[in-house]
Protein backbone atom coordinates (compact mmCIF):
# COMPACT_ATOMS: atom_id res chain seq x y z
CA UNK A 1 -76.02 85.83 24.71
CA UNK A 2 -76.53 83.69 21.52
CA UNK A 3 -80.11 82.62 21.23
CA UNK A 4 -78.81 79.92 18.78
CA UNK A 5 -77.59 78.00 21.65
CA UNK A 6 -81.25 77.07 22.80
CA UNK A 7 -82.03 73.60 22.50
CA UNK A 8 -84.59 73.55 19.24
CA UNK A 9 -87.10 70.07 19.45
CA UNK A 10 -87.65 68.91 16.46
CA UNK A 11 -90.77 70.38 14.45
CA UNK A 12 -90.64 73.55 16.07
CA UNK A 13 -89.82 75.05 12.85
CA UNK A 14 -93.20 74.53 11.47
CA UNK A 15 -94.46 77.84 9.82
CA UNK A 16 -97.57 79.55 12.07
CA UNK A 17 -97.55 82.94 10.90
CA UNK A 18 -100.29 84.22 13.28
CA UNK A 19 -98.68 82.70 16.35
CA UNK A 20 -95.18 84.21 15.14
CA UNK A 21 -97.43 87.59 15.07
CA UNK A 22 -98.52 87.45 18.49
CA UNK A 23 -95.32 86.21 20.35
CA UNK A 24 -93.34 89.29 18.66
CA UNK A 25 -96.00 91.94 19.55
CA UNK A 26 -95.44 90.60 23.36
CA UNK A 27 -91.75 90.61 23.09
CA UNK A 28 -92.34 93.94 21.31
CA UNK A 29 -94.77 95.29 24.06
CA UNK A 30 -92.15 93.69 26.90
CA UNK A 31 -88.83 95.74 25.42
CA UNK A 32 -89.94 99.05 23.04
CA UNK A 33 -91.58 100.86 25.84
CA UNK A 34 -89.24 101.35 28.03
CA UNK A 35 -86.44 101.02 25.70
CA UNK A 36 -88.01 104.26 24.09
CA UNK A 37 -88.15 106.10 26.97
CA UNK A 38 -84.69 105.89 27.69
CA UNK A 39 -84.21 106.82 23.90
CA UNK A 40 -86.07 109.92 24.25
CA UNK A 41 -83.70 111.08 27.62
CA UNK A 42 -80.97 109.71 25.58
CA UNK A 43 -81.97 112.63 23.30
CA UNK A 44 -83.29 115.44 26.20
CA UNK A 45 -79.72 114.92 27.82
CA UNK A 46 -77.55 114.94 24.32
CA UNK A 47 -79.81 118.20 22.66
CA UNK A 48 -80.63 120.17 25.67
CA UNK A 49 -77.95 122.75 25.65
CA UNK A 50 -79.26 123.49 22.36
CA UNK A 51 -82.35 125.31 24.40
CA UNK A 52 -80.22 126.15 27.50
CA UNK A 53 -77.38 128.02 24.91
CA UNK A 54 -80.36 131.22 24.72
CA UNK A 55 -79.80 131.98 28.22
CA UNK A 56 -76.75 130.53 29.04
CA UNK A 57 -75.65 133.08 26.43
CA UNK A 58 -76.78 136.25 28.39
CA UNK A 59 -75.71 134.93 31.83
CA UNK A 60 -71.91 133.33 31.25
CA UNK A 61 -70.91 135.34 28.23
CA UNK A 62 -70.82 132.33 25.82
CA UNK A 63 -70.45 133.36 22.36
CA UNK A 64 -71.24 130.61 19.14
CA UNK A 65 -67.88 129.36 18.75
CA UNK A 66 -68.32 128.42 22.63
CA UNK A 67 -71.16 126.42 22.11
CA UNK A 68 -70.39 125.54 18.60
CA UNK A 69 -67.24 123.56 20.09
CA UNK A 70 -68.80 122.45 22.92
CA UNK A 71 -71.65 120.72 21.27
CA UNK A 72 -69.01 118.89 18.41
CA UNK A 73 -66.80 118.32 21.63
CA UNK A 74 -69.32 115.65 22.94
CA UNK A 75 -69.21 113.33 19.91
CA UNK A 76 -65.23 113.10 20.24
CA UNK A 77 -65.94 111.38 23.09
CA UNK A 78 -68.70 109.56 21.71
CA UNK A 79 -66.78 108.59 18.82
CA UNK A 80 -64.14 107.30 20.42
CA UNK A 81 -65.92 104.91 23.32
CA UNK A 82 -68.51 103.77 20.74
CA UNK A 83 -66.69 100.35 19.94
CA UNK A 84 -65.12 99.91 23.15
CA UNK A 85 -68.80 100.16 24.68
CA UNK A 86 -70.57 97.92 22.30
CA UNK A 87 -68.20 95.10 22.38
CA UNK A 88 -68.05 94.85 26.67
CA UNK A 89 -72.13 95.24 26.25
CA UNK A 90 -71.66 91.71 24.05
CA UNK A 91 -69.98 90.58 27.32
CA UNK A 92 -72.19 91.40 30.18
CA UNK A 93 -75.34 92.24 28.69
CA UNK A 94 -77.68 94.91 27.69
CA UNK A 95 -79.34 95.54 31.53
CA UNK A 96 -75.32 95.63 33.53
CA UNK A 97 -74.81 98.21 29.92
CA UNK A 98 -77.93 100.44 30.33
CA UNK A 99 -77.41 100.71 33.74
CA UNK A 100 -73.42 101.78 33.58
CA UNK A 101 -74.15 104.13 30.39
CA UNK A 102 -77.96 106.05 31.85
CA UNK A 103 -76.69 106.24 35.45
CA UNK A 104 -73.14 108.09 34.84
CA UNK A 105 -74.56 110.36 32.07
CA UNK A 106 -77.41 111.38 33.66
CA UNK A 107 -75.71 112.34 36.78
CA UNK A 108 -72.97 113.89 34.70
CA UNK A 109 -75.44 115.89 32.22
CA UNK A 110 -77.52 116.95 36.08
CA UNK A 111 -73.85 118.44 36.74
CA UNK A 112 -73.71 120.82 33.92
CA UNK A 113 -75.86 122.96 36.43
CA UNK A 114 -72.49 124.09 37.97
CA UNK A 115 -71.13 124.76 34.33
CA UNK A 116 -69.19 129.03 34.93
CA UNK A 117 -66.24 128.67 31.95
CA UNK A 118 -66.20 127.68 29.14
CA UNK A 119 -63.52 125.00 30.00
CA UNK A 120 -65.81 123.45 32.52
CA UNK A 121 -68.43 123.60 29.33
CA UNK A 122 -65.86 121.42 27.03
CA UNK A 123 -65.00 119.12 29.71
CA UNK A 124 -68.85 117.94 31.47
CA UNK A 125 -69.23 117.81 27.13
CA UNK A 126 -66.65 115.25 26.58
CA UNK A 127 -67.82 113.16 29.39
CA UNK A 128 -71.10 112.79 28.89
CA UNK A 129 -69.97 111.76 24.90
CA UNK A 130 -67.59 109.10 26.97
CA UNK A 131 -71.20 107.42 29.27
CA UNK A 132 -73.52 108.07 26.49
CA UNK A 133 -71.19 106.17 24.15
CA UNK A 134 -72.54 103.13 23.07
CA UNK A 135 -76.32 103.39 24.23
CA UNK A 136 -78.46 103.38 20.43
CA UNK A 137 -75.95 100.66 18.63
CA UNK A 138 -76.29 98.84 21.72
CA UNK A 139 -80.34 98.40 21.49
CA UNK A 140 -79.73 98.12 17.59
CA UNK A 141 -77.39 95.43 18.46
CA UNK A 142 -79.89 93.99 21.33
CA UNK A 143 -82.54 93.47 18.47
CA UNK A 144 -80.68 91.27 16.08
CA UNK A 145 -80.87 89.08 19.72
CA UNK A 146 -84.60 88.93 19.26
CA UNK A 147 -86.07 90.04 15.84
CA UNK A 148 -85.00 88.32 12.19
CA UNK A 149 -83.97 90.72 9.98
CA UNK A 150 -87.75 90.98 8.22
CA UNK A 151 -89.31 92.37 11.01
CA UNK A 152 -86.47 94.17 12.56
CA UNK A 153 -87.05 97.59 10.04
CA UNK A 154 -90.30 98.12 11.88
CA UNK A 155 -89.49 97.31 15.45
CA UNK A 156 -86.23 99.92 14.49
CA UNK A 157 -88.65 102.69 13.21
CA UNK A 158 -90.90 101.71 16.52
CA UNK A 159 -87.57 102.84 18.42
CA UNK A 160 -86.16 105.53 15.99
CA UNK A 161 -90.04 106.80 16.63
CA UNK A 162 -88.94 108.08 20.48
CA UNK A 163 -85.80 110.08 19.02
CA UNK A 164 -88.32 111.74 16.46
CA UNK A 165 -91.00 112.19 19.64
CA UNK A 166 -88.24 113.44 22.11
CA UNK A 167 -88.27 117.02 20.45
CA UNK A 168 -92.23 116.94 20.90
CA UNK A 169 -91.35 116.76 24.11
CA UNK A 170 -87.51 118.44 24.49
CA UNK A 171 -88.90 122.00 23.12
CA UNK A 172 -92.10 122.53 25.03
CA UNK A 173 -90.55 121.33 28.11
CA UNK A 174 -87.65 123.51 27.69
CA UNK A 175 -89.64 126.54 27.00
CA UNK A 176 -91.94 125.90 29.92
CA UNK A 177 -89.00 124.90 32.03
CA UNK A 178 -87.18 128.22 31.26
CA UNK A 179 -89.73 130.10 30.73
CA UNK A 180 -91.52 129.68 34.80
CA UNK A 181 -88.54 128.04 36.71
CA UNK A 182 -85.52 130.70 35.95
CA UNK A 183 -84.91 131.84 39.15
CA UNK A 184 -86.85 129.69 41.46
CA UNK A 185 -84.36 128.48 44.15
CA UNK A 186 -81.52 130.86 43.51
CA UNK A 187 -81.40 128.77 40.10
CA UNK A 188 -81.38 129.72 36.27
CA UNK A 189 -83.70 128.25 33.92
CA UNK A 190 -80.75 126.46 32.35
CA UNK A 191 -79.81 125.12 35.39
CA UNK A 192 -83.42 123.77 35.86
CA UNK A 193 -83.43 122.27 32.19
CA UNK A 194 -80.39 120.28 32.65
CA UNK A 195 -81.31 119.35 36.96
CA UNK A 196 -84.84 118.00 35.62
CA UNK A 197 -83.92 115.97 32.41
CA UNK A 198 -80.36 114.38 33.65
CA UNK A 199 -81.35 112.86 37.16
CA UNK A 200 -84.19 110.90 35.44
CA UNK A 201 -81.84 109.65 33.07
CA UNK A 202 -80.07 108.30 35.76
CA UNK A 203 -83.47 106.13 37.48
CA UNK A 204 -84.37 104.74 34.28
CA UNK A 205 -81.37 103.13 34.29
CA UNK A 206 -81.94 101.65 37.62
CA UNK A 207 -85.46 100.28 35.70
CA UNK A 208 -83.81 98.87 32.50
CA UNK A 209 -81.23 96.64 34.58
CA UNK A 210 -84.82 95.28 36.69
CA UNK A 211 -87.00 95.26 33.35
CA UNK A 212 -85.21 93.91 30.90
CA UNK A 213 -83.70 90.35 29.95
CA UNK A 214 -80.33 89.73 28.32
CA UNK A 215 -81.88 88.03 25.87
CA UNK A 216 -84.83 85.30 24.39
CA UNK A 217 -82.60 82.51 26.70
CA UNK A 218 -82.74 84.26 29.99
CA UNK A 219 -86.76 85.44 29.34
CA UNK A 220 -88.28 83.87 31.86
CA UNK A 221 -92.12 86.30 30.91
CA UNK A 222 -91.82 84.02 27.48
CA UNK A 223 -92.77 80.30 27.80
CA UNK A 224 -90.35 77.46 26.91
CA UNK A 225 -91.77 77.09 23.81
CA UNK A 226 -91.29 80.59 22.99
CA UNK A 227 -87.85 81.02 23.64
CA UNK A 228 -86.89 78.14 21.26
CA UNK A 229 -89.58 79.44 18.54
CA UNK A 230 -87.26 82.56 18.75
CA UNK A 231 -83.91 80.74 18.45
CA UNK A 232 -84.95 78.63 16.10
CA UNK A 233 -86.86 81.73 13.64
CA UNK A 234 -82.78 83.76 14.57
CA UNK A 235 -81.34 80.37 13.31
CA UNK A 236 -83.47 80.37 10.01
CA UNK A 237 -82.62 84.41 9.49
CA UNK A 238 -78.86 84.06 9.53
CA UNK A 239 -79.10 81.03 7.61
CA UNK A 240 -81.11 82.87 4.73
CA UNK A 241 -79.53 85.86 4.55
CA UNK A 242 -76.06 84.22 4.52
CA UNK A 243 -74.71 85.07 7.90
CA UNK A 244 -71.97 82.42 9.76
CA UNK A 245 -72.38 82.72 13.57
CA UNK A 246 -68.65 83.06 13.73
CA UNK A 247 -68.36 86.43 12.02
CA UNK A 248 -66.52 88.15 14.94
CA UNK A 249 -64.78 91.86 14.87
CA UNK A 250 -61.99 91.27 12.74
CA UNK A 251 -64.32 90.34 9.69
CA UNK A 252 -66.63 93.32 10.69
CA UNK A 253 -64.07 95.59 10.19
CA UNK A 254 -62.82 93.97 7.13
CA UNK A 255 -66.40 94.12 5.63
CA UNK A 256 -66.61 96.83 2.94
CA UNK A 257 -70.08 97.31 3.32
CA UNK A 258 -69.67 98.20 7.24
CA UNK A 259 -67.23 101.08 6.23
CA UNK A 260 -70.27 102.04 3.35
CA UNK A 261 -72.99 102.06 5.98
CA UNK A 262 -70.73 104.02 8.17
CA UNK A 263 -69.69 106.98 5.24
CA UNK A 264 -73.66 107.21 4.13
CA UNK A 265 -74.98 107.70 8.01
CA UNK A 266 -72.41 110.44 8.71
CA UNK A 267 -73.48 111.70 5.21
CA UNK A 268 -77.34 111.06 6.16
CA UNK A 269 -77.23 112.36 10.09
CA UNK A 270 -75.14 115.80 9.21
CA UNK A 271 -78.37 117.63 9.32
CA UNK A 272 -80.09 115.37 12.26
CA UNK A 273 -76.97 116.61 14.21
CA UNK A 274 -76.62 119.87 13.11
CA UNK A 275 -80.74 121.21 12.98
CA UNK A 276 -81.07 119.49 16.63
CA UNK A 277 -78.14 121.88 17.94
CA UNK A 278 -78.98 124.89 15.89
CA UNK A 279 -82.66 124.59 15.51
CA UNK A 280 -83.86 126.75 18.39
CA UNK A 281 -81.34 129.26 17.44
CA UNK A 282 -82.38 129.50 13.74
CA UNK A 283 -86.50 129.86 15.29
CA UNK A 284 -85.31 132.86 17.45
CA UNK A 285 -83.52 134.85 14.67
CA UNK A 286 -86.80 134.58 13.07
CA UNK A 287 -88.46 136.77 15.66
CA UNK A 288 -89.84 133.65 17.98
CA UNK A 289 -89.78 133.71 21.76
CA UNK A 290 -88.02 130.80 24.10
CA UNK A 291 -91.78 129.37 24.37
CA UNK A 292 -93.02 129.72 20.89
CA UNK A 293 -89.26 128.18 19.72
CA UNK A 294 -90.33 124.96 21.70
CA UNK A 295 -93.83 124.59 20.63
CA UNK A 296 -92.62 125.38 16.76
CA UNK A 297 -90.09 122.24 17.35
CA UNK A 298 -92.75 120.24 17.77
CA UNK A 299 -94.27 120.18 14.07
CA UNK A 300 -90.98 118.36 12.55
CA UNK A 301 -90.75 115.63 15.23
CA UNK A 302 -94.13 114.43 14.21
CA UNK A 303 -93.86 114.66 10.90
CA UNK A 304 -90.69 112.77 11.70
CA UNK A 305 -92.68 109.82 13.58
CA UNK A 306 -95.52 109.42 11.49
CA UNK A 307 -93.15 109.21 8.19
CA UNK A 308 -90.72 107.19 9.70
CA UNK A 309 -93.22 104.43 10.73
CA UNK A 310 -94.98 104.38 7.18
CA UNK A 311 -91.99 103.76 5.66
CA UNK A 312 -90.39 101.28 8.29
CA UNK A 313 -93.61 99.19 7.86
CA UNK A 314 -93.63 99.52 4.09
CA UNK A 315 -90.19 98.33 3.75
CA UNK A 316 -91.13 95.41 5.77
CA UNK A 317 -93.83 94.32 4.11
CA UNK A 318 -92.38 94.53 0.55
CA UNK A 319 -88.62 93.51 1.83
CA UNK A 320 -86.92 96.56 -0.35
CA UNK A 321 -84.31 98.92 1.68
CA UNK A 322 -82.40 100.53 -1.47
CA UNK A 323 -85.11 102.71 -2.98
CA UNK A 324 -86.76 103.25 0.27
CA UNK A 325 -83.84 104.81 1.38
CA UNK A 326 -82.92 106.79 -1.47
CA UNK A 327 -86.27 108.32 -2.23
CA UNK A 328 -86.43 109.16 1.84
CA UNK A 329 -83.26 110.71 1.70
CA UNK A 330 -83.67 113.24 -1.47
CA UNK A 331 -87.19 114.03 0.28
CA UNK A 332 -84.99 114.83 3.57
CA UNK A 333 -82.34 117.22 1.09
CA UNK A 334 -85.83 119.17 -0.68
CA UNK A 335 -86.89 120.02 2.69
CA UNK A 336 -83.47 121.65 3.68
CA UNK A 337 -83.16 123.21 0.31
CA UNK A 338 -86.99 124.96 0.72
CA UNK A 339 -86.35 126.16 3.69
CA UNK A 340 -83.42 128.29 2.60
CA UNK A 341 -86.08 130.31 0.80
CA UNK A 342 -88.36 131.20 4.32
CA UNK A 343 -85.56 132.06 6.56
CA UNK A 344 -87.74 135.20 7.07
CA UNK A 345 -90.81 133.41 7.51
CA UNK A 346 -91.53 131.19 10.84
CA UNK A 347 -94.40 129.15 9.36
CA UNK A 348 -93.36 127.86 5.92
CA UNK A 349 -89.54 127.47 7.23
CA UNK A 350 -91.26 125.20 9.82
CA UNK A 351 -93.10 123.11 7.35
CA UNK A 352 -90.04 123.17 5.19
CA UNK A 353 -88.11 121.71 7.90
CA UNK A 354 -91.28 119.21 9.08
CA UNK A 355 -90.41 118.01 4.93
CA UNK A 356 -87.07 117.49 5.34
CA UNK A 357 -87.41 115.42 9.02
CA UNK A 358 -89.73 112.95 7.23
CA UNK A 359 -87.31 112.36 4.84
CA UNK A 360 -84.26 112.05 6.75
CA UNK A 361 -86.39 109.81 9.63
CA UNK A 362 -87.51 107.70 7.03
CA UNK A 363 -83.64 107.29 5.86
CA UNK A 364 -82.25 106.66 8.90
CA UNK A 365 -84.60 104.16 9.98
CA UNK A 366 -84.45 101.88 6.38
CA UNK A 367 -80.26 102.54 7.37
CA UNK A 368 -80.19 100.88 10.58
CA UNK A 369 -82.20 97.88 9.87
CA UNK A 370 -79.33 96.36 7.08
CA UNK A 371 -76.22 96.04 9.57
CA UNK A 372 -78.18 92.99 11.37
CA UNK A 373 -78.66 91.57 7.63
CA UNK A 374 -75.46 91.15 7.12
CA UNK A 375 -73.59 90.70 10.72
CA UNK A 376 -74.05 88.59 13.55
CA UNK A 377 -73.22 87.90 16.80
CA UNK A 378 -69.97 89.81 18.30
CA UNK A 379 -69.34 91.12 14.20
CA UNK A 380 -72.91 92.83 14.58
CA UNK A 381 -72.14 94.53 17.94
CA UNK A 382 -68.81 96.02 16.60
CA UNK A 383 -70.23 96.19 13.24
CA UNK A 384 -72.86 98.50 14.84
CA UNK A 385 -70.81 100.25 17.07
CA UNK A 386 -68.35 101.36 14.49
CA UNK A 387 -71.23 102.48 11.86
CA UNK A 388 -72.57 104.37 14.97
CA UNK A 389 -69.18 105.68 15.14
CA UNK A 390 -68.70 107.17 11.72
CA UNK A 391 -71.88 108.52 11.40
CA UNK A 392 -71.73 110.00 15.26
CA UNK A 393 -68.41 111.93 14.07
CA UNK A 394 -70.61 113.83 12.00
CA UNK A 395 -71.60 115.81 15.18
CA UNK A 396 -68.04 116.57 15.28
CA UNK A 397 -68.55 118.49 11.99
CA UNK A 398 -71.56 119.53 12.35
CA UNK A 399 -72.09 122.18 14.46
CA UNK A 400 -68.61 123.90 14.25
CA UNK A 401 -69.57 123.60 10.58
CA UNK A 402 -72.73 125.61 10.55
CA UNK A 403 -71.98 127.86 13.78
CA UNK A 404 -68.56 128.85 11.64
CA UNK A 405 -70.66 129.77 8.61
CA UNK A 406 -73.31 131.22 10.64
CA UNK A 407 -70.12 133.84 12.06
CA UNK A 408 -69.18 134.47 8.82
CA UNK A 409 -72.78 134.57 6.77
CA UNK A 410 -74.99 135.71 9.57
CA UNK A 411 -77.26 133.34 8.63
CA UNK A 412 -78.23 129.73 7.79
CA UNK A 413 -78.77 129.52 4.30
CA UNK A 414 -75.22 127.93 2.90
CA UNK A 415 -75.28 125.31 6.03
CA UNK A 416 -79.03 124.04 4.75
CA UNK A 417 -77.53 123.63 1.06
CA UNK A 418 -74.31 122.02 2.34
CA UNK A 419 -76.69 119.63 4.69
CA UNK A 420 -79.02 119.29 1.50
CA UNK A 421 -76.15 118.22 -0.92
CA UNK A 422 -74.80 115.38 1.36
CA UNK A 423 -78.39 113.80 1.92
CA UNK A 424 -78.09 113.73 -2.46
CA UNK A 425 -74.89 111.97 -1.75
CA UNK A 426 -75.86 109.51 0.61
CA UNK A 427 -78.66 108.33 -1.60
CA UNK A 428 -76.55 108.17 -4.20
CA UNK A 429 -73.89 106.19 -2.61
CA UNK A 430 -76.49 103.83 -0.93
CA UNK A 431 -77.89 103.20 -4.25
CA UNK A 432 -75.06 101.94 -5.83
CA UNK A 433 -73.23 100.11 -2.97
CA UNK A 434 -76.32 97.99 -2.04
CA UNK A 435 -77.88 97.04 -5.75
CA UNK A 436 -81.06 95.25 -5.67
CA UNK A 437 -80.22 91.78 -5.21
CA UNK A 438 -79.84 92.85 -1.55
CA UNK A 439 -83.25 93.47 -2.07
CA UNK A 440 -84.48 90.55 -3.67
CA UNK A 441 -83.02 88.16 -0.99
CA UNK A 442 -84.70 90.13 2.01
CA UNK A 443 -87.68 89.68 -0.03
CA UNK A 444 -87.53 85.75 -0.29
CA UNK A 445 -86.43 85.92 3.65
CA UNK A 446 -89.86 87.89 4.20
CA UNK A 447 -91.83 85.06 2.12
């Protein structure tokens, strides 16, 4: 799966920016659509019991330490196939990957319609944390096989963009789906929720194996000439920025700055994980209906988008990540911290929030596009993986965190300013473990 293995004439190396231009925007156009559809399943399947938890409550007697566990219960599993799933995907390929990890977890989340204890609740959980396991590091890793690292933050927002749509689309849907489907064919609105978002999951990943090409050297929709443009711009990248094509797991995992990227996204994603579990629930105890908790959901995701994109293409162009991220991630902590002062009122909580999911997209994006600076080949797949992995445990935390305080408070307001104080943190941290000559050389790599 190395594209430095492509023969490279010589000359090829020549610079022509506008060609460059146009032969990423059609290896953009070929992979980020459906690639982001997936992505936005990815996130129907993983947040949907979020939505389902208002009448699953009623109807099976689930209470929030139930749910609380069940929902930190998934990213055990996820934590601990992350690595293991990233490192066969180096073997056999992103397509044989996508279509192992979308098949088995969409037919597994489709299951949770049969979900009557809450044992079977913890266990259909776990498993679908086991198939989803590996599935966003994976396409992180998939783009260092096609972008160099300058244009990779915007391609990554591009991507990170259908995570921030999928609650335009998970609320509404949910609402509607539970809303004018509970009961239809002796089956709950839950049970429709999960039936309707896990079997697609499932066919998509039929489409990805078809679609989709292990990489630039097994393209055959790019020319000849087009493939070795690509291995030879890769070749350049790594060069520049550093990176030996033998870095392989054991140096990943010896790299400092792998373990740093890995404590500031579990530090950074604490309130992605937590808000996207307890979200709904926070709407309703403001007075909202099922429907009008969906459609209220929709104002952060694009706020989310829209920020995330600015940012990703700003950071591009001027080839600066530590500020970029710091500044995103302190506008991500004000957000949580104003909304502790609306918890009565729907409107200006929502905006508070729709602040805060700017910030923290924006963070997370600028995050995820400095592992393939500094990592290649198999040390950038379990580099990714295990940075996916530390930050993923924070769904372990997460919700048992804020549904424990929520039991003893009543309310939401100590879980925002806990969320808000590690976004300070991880801004912090990221500030002074990546100084700004890591800056300065992406910028000569951009020039």
């Amino acid at each position: 799966m190395n594209t430095a293995t492509l023969a490279k004439p010589a000359g090829l190396a020549a610079a022509d920016p506008a060609g460059d231009v146009a032969l990423f925007r059609k290896i953009t156009w070929r992979l980020l659509p459906l690639l982001c559809v997936c992505y936005v399943f990815n996130y129907l399947d993983r947040t949907n019991v979020g939505y389902a938890q208002l009448q699953m409550r009623e109807e099976l007697g689930f209470g929030d330490a139930v749910f609380g566990l069940g929902a930190s219960i998934f990213f055990l599993g996820y934590a601990l196939f992350e690595v293991p799933s990233n490192l066969m995907l180096a073997k056999i390929g992103v397509r044989a990957t996508l279509l192992r990890i979308m098949g088995l977890w969409g037919l597994a989340s489709a299951a949770m319609i049969f979900v009557s204890t809450p044992t079977q609740f913890y266990a259909l959980r776990f498993l679908i944390g086991v198939l989803e396991a590996g599935f966003a590091p994976g396409v992180l890793f998939y783009f260092t096989l096609w972008y160099p690292s300058r244009r990779r933050a915007q391609v990554t927002a591009l991507f990170f963009m259908a995570y921030g749509a999928a609650p335009i689309v998970a609320g509404p849907l949910a609402g509607l789906v539970m809303t004018f489907l509970n009961g239809a064919w002796s089956l709950q609105g839950w049970q429709w929720l999960f039936l309707l978002e896990g079997i697609p999951s499932a066919l998509l990943g039929i489409l990805a194996f078809v679609m989709l090409s292990d990489g630039p050297a097994q393209a055959r929709w790019l020319s000849a000439p087009e493939r070795q443009r690509v291995a030879r711009l890769l070749e350049e990248d790594q060069a520049a920025n550093g990176i030996r094509a033998t870095h392989g797991f054991g140096a990943a995992m010896r790299d400092r700055r792998v373990w740093m990227l890995g404590l500031i996204s579990f530090l950074a994603i604490l309130g992605i994980y937590a808000l996207s579990f307890w979200q709904p629930t926070l709407l309703k105890m403001m007075g909202l209906s099922v429907l009008q908790v969906g459609f209220y959901a929709v104002v952060p995701a694009v706020t989310g988008i829209a920020a995330s994109i600015v940012v990703g293409r700003h950071s591009d162009r001027t080839g600066e990540r530590r500020w970029h991220f710091a500044v995103a991630a302190l506008v991500g902590a004000l957000g949580l911290s104003l909304t502790t002062l609306f918890m009565h009122n729907p409107l200006a909580a929502v905006l508070c929030l729709a602040l805060s999911s700017a910030g923290v997209s924006s963070a997370f994006t600028i995050l995820w596009s400095v592992p393939g600076s500094i990592l290649a080949d198999r040390g950038a797949a379990a580099g990714i993986a295990m940075i996916s992995t530390i930050g993923s445990s924070a769904g372990l935390v997460a919700p048992v965190m804020v549904g424990a305080i929520k039991a003893a408070t009543g309310g939401f307001t100590y879980s925002l300013a806990i969320l808000s104080a590690a976004l300070v943190l991880a801004a912090l941290l990221f500030v002074l473990a990546f100084p700004m000559r890591m800056a300065a050389r992406e910028t000569r790599c951009a020039r």
